[in-house]
N, C-alpha and C. Protein backbone atom coordinates (compact mmCIF):
# COMPACT_ATOMS: atom_id res chain seq x y z
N UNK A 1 52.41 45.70 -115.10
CA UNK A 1 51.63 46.75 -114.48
C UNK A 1 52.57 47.65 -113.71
N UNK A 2 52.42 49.22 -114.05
CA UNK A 2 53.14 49.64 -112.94
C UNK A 2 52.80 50.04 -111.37
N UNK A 3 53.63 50.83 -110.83
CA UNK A 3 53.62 51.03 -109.61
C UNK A 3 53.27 52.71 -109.16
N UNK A 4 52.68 53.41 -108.95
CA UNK A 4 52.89 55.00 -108.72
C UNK A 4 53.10 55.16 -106.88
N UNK A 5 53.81 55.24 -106.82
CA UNK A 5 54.37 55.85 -105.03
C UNK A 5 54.48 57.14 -105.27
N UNK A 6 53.99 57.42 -103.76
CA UNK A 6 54.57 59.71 -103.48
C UNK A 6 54.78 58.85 -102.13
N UNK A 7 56.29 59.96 -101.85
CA UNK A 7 57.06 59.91 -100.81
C UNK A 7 56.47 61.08 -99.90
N UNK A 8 56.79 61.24 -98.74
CA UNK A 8 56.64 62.26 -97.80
C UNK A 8 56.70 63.70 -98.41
N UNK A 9 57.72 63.82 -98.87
CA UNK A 9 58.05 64.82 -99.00
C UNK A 9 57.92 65.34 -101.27
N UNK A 10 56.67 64.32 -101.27
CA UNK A 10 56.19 64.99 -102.83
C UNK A 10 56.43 64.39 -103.91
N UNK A 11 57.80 63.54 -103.57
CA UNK A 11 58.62 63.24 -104.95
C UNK A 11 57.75 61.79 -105.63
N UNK A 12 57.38 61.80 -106.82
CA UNK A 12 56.32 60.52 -107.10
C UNK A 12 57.59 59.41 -107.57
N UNK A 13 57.94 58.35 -107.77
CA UNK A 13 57.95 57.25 -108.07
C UNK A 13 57.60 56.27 -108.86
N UNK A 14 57.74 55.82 -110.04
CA UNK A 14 56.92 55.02 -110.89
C UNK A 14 57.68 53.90 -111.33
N UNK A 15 57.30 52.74 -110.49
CA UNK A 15 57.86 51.28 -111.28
C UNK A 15 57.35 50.47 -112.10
N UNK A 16 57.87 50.27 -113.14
CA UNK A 16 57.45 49.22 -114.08
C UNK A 16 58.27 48.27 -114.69
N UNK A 17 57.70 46.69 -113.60
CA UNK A 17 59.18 45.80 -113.98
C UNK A 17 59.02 45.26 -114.92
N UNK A 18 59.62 44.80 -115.99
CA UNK A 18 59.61 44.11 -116.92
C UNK A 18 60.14 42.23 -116.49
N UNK A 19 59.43 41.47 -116.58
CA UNK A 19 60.22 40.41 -116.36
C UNK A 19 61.12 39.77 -117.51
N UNK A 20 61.95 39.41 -117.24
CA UNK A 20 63.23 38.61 -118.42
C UNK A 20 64.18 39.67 -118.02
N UNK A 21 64.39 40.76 -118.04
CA UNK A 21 65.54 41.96 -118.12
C UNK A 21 66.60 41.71 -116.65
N UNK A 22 67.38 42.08 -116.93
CA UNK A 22 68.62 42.17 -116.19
C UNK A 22 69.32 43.53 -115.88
N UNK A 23 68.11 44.49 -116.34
CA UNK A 23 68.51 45.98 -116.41
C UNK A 23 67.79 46.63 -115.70
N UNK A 24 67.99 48.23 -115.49
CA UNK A 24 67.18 48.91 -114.96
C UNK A 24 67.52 50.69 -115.53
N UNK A 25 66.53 51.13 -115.79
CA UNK A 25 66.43 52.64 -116.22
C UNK A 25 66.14 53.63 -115.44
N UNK A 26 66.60 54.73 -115.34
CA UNK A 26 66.32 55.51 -114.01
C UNK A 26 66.18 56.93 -114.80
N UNK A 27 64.93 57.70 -114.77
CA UNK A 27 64.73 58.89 -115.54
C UNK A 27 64.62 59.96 -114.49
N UNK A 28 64.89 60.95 -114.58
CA UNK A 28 64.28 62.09 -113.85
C UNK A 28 64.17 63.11 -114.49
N UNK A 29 62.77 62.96 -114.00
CA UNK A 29 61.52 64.01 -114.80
C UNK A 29 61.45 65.41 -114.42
N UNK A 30 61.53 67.06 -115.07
CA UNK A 30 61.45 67.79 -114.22
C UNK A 30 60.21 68.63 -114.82
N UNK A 31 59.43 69.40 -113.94
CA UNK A 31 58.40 70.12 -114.77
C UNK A 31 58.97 71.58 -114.85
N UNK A 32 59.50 71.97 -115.92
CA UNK A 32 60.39 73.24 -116.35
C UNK A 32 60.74 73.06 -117.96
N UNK A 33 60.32 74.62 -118.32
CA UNK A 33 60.71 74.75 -119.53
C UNK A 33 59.17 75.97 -120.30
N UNK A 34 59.27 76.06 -121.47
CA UNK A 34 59.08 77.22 -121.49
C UNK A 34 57.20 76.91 -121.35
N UNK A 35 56.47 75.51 -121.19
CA UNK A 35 55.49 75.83 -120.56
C UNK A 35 55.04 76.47 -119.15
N UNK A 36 56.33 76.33 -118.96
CA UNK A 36 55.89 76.46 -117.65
C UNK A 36 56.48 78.00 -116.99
N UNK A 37 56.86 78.50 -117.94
CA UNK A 37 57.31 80.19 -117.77
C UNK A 37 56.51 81.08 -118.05
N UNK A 38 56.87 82.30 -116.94
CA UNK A 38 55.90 83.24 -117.67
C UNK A 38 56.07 84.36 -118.75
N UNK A 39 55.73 85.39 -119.37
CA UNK A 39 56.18 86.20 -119.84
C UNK A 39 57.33 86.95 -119.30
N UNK A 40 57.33 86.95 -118.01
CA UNK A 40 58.71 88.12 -117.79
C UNK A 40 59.95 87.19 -117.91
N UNK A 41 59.92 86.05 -117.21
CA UNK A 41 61.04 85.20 -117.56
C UNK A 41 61.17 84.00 -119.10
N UNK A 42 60.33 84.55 -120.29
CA UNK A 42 60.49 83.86 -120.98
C UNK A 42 61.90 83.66 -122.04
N UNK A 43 62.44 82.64 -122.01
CA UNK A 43 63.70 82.31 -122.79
C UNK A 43 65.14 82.60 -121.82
N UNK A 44 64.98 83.05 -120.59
CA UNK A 44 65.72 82.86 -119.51
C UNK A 44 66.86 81.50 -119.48
């Protein structure tokens, strides 16, 4: 099961431990790209 945390200041958090593993993955997610543009800055 995972975990969803928001910090003070916005940033969300999402853990999901796997048990047996000896590893850990660290992603960072950004919301940008051309959904998220508008016409004047598109392909910028």
């Amino acid at each position: 099961m995972h975990k969803l945390t928001t910090l003070d200041n916005g940033l969300k958090i999402i853990l999901s431990p796997i048990e047996g593993t000896k590893s850990c993955t660290v992603l960072c997610l950004v919301g940008a790209g051309s959904r998220f543009e508008t016409k004047d800055i598109s392909g910028i």
